[in-house]
PDB file of N, CA and C in Angstrom:
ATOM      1  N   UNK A   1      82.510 127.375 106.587  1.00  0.00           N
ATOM      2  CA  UNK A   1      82.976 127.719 107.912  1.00  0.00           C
ATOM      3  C   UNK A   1      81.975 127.240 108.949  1.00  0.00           C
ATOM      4  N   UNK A   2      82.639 127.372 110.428  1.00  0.00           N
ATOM      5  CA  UNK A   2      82.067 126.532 110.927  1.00  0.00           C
ATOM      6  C   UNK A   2      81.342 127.643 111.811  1.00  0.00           C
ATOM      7  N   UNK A   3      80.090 127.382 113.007  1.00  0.00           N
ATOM      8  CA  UNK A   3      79.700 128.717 113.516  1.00  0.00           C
ATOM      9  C   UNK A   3      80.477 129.393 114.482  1.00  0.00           C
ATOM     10  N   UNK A   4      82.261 128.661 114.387  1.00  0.00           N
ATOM     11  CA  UNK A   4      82.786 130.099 115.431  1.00  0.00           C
ATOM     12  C   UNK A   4      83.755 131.093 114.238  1.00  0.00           C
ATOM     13  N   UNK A   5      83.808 130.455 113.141  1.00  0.00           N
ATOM     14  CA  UNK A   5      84.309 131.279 111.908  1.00  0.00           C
ATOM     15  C   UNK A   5      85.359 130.490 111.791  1.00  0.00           C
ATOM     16  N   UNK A   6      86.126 129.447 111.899  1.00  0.00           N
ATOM     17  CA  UNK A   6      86.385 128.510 111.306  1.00  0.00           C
ATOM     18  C   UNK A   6      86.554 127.874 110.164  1.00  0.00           C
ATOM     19  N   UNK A   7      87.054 127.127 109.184  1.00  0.00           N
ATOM     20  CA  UNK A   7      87.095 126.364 108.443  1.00  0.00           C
ATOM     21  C   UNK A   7      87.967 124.988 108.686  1.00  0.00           C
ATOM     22  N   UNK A   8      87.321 124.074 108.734  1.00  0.00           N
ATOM     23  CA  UNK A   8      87.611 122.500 108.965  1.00  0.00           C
ATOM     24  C   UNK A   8      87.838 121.615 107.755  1.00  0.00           C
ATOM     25  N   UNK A   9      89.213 121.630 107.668  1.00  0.00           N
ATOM     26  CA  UNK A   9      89.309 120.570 106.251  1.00  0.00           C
ATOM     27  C   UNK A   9      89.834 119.211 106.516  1.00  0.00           C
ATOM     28  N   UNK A  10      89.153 118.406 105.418  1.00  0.00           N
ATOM     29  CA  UNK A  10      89.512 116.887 105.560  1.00  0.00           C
ATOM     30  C   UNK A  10      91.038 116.926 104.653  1.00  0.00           C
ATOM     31  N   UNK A  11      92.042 116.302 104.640  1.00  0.00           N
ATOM     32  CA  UNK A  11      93.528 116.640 103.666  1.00  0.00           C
ATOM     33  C   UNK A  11      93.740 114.976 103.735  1.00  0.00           C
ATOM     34  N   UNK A  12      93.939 115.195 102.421  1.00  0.00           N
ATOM     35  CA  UNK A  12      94.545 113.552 101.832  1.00  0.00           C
ATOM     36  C   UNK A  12      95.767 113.793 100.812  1.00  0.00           C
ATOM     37  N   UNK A  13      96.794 113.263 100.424  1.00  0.00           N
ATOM     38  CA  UNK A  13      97.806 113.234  99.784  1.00  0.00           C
ATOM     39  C   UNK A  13      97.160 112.300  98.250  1.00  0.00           C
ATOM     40  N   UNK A  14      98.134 112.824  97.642  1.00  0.00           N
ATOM     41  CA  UNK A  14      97.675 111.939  95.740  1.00  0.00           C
ATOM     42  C   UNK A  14      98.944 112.153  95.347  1.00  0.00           C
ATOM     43  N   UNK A  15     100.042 111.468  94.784  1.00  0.00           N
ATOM     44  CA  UNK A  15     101.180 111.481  94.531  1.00  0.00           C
ATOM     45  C   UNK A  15     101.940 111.769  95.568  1.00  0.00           C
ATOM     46  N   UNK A  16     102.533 113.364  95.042  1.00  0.00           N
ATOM     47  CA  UNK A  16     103.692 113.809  96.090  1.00  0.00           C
ATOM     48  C   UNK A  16     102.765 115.117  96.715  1.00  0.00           C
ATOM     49  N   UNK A  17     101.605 115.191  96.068  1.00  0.00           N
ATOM     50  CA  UNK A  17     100.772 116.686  96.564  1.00  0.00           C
ATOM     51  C   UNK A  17      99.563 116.600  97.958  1.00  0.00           C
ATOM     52  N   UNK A  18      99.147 117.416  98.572  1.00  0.00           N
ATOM     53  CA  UNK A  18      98.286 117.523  99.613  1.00  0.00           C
ATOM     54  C   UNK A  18      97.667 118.268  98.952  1.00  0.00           C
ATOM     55  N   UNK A  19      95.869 117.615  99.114  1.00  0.00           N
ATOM     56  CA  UNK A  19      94.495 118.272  99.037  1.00  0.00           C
ATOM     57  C   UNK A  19      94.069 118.684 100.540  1.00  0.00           C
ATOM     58  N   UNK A  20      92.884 119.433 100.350  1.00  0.00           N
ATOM     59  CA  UNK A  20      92.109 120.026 101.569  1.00  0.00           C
ATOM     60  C   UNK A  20      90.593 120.101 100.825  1.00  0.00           C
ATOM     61  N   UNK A  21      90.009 119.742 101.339  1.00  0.00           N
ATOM     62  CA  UNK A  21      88.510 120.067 100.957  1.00  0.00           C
ATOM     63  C   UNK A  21      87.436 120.304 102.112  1.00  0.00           C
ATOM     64  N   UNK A  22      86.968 121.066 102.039  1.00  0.00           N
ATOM     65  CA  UNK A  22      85.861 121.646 103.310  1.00  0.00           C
ATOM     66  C   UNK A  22      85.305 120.506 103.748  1.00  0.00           C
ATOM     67  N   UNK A  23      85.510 120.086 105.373  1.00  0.00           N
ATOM     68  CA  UNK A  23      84.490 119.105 105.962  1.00  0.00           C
ATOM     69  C   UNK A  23      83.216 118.912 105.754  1.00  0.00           C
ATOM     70  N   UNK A  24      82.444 120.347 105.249  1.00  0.00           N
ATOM     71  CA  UNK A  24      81.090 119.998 105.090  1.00  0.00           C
ATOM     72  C   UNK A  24      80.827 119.841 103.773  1.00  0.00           C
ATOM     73  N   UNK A  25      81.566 119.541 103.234  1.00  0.00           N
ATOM     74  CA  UNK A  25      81.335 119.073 102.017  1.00  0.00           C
ATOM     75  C   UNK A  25      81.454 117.857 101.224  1.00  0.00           C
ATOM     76  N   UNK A  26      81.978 116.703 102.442  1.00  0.00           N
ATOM     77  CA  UNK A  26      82.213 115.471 102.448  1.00  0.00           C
ATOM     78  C   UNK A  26      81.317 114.542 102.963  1.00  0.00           C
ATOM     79  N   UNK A  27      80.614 113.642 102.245  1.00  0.00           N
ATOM     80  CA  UNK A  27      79.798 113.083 102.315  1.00  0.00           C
ATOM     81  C   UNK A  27      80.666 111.656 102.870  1.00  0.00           C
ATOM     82  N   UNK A  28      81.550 111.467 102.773  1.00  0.00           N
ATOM     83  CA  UNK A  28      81.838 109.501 103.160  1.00  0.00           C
ATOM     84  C   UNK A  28      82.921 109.380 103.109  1.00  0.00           C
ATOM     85  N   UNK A  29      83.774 109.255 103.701  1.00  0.00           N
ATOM     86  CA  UNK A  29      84.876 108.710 103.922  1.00  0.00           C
ATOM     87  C   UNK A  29      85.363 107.537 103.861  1.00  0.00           C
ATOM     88  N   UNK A  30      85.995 106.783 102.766  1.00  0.00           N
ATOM     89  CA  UNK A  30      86.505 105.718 102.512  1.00  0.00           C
ATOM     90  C   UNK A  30      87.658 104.900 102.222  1.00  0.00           C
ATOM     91  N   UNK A  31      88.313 104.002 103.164  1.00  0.00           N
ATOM     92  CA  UNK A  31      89.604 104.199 102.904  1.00  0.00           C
ATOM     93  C   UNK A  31      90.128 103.125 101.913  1.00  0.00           C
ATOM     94  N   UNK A  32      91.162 103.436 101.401  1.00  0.00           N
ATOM     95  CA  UNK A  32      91.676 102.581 100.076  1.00  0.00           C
ATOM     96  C   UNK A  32      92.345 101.409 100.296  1.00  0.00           C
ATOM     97  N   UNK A  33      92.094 100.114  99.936  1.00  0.00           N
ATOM     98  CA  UNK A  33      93.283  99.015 100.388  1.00  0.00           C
ATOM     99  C   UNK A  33      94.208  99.379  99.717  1.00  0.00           C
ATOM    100  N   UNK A  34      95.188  98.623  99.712  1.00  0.00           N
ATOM    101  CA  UNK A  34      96.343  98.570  99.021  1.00  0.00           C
ATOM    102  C   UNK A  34      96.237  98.095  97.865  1.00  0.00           C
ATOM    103  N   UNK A  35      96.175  98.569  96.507  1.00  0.00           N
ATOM    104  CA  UNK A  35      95.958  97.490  95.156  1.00  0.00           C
ATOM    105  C   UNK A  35      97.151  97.353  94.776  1.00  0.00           C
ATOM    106  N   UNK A  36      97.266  96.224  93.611  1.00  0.00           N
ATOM    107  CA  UNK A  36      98.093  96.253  92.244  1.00  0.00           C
ATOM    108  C   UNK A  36      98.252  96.659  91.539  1.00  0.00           C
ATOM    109  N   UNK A  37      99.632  97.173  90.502  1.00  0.00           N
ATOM    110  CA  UNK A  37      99.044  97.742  89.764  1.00  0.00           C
ATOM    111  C   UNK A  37      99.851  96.663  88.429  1.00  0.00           C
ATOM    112  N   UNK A  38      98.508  96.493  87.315  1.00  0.00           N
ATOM    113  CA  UNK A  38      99.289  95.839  85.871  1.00  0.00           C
ATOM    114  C   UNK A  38     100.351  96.433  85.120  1.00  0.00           C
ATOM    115  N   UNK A  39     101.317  96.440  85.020  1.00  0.00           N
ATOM    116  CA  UNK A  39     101.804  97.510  84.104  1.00  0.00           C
ATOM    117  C   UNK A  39     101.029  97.479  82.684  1.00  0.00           C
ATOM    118  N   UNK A  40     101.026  98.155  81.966  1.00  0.00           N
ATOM    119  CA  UNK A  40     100.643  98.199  80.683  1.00  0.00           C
ATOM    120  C   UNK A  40     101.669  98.414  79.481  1.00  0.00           C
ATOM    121  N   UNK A  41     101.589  97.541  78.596  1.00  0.00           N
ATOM    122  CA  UNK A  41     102.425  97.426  77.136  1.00  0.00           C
ATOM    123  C   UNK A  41     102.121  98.426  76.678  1.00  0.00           C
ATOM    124  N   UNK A  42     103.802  99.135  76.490  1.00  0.00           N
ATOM    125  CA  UNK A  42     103.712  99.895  75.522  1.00  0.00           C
ATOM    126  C   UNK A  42     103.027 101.262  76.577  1.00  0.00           C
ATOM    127  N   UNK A  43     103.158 101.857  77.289  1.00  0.00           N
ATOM    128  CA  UNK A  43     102.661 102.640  78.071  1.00  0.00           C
ATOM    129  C   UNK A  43     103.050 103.651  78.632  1.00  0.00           C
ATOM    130  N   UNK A  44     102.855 105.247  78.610  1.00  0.00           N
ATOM    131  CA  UNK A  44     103.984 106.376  78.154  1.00  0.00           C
ATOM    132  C   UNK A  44     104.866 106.094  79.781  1.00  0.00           C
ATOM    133  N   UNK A  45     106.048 106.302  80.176  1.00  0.00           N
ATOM    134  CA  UNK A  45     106.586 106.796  81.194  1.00  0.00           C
ATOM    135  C   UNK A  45     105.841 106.976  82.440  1.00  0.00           C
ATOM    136  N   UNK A  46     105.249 108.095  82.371  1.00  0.00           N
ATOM    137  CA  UNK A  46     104.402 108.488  83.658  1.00  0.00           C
ATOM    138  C   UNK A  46     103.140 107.698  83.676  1.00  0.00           C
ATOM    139  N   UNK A  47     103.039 106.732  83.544  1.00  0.00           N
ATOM    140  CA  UNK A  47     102.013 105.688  83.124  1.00  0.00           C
ATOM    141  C   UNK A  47     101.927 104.319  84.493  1.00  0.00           C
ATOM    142  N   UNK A  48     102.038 104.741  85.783  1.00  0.00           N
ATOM    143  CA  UNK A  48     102.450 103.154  86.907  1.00  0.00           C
ATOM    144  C   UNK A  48     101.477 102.299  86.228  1.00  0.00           C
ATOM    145  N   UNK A  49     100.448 101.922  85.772  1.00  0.00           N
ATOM    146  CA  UNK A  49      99.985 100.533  85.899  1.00  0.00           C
ATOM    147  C   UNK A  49      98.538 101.506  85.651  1.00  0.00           C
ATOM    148  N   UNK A  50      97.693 100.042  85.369  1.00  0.00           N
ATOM    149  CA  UNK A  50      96.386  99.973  85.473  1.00  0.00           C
ATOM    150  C   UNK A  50      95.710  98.969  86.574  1.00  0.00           C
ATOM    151  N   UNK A  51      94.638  99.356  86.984  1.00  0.00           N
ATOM    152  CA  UNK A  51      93.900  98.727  88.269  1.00  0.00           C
ATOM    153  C   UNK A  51      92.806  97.384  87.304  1.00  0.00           C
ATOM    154  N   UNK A  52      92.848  96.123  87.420  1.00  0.00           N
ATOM    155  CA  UNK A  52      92.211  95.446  87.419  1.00  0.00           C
ATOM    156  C   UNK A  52      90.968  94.886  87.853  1.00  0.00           C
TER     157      UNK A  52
END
């Protein structure tokens, strides 16, 4: 919390879900390009790809 009693969160999405994690607890902020993804042989269902 922050010193007026507060809590300040940074929120990023990962699939279909929303995170929150305490601002002061974030060291760097970095943002993601856009990658590819390989599919992989033979690879269960819930499986998009692997990063190269």
């Amino acid at each position: 919390m922050n010193q007026y009693g507060t809590l300040q969160l940074i929120t990023f999405q990962l699939a279909e879900e929303e995170y929150g994690i305490d601002i002061l607890k974030v060291e760097k902020i970095q943002r993601m390009k856009e990658i590819s993804l390989t599919k992989a042989p033979q690879a269960e269902e819930y499986i998009e790809g692997i990063v190269n």
